[in-house]
N, C-alpha and C. Protein backbone atom coordinates (compact mmCIF):
# COMPACT_ATOMS: atom_id res chain seq x y z
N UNK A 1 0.81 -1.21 0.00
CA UNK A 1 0.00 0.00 0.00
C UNK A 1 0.85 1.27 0.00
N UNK A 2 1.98 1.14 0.63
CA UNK A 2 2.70 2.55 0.64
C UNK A 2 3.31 3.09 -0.70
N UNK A 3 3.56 1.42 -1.42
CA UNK A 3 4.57 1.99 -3.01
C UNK A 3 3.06 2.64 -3.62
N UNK A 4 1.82 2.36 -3.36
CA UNK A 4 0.51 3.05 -4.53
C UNK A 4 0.27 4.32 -3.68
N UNK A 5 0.44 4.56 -2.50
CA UNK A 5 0.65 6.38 -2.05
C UNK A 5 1.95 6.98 -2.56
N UNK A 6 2.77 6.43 -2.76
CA UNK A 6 3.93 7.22 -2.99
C UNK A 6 3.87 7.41 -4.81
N UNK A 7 3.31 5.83 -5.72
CA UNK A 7 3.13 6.59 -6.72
C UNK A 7 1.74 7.54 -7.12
N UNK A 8 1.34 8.07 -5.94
CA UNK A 8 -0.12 8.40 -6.27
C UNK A 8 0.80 10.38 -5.90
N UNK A 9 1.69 10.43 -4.81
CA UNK A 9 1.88 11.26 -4.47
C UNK A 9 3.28 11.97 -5.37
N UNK A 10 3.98 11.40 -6.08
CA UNK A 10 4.32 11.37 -7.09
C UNK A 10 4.26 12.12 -8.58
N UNK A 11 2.56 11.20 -8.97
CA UNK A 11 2.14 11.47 -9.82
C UNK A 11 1.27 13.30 -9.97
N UNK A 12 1.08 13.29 -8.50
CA UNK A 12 0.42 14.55 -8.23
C UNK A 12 1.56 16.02 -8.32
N UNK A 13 2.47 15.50 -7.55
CA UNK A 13 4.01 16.82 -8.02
C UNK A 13 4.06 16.95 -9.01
N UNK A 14 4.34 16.21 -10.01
CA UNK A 14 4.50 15.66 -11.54
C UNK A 14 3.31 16.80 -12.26
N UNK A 15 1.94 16.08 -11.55
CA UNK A 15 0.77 16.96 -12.69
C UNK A 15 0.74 18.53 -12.08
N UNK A 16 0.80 18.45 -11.11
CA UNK A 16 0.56 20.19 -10.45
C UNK A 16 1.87 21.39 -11.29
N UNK A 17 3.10 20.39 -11.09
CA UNK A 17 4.44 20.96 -11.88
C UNK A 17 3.72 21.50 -13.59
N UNK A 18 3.53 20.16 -14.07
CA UNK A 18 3.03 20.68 -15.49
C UNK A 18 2.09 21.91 -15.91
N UNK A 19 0.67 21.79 -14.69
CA UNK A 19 -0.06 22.46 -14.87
C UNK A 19 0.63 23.85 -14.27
N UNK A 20 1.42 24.19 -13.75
CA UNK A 20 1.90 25.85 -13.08
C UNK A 20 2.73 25.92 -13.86
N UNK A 21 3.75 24.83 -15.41
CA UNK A 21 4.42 25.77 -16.27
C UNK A 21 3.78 26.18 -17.53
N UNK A 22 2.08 25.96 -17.35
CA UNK A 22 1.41 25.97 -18.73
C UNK A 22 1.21 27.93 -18.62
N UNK A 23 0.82 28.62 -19.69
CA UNK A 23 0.60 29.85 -19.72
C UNK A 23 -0.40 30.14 -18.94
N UNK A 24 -0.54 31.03 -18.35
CA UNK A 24 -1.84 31.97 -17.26
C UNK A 24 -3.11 31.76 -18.09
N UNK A 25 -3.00 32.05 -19.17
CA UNK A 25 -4.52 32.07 -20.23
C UNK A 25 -4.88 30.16 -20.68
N UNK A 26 -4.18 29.36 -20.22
CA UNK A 26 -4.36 28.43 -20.64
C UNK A 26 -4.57 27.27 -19.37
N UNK A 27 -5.02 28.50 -17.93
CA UNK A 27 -5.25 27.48 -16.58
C UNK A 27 -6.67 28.49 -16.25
N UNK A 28 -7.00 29.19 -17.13
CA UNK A 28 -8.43 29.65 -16.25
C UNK A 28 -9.65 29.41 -17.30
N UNK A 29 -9.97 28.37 -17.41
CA UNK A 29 -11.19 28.36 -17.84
C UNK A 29 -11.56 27.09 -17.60
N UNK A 30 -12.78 26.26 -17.66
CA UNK A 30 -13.16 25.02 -17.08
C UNK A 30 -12.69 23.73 -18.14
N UNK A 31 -12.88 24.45 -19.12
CA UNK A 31 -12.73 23.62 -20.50
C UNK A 31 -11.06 23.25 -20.15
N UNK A 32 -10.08 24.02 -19.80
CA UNK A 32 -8.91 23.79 -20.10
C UNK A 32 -8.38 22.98 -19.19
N UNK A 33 -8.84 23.73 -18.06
CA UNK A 33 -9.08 22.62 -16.81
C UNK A 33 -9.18 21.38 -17.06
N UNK A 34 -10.36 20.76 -17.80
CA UNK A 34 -10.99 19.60 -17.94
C UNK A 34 -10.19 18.95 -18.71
N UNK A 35 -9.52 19.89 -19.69
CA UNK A 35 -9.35 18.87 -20.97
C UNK A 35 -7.67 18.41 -20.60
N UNK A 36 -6.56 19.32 -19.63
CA UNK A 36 -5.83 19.21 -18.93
C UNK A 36 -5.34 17.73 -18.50
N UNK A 37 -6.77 17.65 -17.25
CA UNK A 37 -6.77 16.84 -16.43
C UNK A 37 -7.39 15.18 -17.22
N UNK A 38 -8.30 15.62 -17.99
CA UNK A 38 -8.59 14.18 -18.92
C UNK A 38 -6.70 13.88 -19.40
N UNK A 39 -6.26 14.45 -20.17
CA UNK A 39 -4.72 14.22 -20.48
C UNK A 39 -3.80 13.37 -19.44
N UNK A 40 -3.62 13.89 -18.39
CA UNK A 40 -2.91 13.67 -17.29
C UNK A 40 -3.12 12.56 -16.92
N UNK A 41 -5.04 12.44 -16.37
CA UNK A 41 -5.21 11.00 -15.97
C UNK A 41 -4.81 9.53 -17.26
N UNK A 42 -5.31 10.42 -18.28
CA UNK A 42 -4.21 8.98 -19.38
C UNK A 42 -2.93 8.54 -18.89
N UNK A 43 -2.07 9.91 -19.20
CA UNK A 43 -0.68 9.67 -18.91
C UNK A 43 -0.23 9.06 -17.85
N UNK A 44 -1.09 9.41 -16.75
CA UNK A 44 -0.37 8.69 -15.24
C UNK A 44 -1.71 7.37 -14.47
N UNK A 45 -2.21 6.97 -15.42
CA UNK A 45 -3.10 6.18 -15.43
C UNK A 45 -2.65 4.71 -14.68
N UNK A 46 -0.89 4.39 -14.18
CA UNK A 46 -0.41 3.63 -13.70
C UNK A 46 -0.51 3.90 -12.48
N UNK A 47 -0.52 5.35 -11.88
CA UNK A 47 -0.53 5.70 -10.69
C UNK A 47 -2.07 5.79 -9.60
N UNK A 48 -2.80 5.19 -10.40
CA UNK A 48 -3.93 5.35 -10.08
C UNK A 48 -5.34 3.82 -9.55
N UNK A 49 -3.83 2.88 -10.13
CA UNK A 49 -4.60 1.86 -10.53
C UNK A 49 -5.58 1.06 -9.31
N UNK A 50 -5.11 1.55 -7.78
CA UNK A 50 -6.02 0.82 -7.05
C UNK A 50 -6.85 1.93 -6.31
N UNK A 51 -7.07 3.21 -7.01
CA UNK A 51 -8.06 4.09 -6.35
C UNK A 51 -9.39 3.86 -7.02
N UNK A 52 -10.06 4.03 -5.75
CA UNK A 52 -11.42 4.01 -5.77
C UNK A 52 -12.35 5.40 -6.51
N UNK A 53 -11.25 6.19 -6.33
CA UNK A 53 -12.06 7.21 -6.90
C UNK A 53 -11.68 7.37 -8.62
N UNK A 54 -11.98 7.92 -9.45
CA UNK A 54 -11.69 8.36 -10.81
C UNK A 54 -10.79 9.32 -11.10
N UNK A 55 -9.18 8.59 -11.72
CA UNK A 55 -8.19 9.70 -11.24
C UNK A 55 -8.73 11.25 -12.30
N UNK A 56 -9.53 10.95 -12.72
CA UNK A 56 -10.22 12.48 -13.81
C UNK A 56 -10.89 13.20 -12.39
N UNK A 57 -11.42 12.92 -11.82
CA UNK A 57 -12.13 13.53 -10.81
C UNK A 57 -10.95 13.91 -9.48
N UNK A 58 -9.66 12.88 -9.18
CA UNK A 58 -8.96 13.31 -8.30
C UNK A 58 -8.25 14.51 -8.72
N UNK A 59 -7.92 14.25 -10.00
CA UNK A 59 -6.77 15.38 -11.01
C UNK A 59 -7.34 17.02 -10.68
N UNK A 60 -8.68 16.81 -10.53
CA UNK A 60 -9.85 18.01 -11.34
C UNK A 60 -9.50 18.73 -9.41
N UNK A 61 -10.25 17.81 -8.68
CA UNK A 61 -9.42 18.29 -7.09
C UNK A 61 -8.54 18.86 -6.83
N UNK A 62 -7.03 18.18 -7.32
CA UNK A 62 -5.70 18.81 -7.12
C UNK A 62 -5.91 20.50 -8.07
N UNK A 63 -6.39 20.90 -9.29
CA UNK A 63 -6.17 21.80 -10.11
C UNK A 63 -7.15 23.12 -10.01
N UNK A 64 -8.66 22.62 -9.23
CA UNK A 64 -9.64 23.13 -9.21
C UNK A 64 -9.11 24.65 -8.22
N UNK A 65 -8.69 24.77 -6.64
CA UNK A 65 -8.22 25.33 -6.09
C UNK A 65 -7.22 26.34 -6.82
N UNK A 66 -6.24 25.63 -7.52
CA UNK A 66 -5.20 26.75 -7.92
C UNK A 66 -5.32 27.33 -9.06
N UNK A 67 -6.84 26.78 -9.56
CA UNK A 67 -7.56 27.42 -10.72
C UNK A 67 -7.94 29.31 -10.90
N UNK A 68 -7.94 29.35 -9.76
CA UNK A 68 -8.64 30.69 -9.38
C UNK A 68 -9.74 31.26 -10.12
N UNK A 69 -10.70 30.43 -9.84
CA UNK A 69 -11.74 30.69 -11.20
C UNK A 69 -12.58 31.68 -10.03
């Protein structure tokens, strides 16, 4: 259980990093948001594999806050 928190916690530095070097105009709107985080959960779709929740819906959590919508 600890190696699927660590790649869960991991995967989250990883996506938050990507999403704060994307341009200012390309983190505020819902669409970009969404379409972002659909991406991400593909890509890190290994890190996710024994959560219960939907890593599209965890992703959308981590990004929603620093969205500043």
């Amino acid at each position: 259980m600890p190696d699927v928190r660590e790649k869960q916690r991991e995967a989250r530095r990883k996506i938050i990093r990507q999403w704060a070097k994307l341009p200012k105009d390309k983190r505020q709107s819902m669409g970009a948001i969404s379409e972002f985080a659909r991406t991400a959960a593909q890509q890190n779709e290994n890190a996710f594999v024994r959560s219960h929740r939907d890593p599209y819906e965890k992703i959308m959590s981590w990004l929603l806050p620093r969205a500043h919508l």
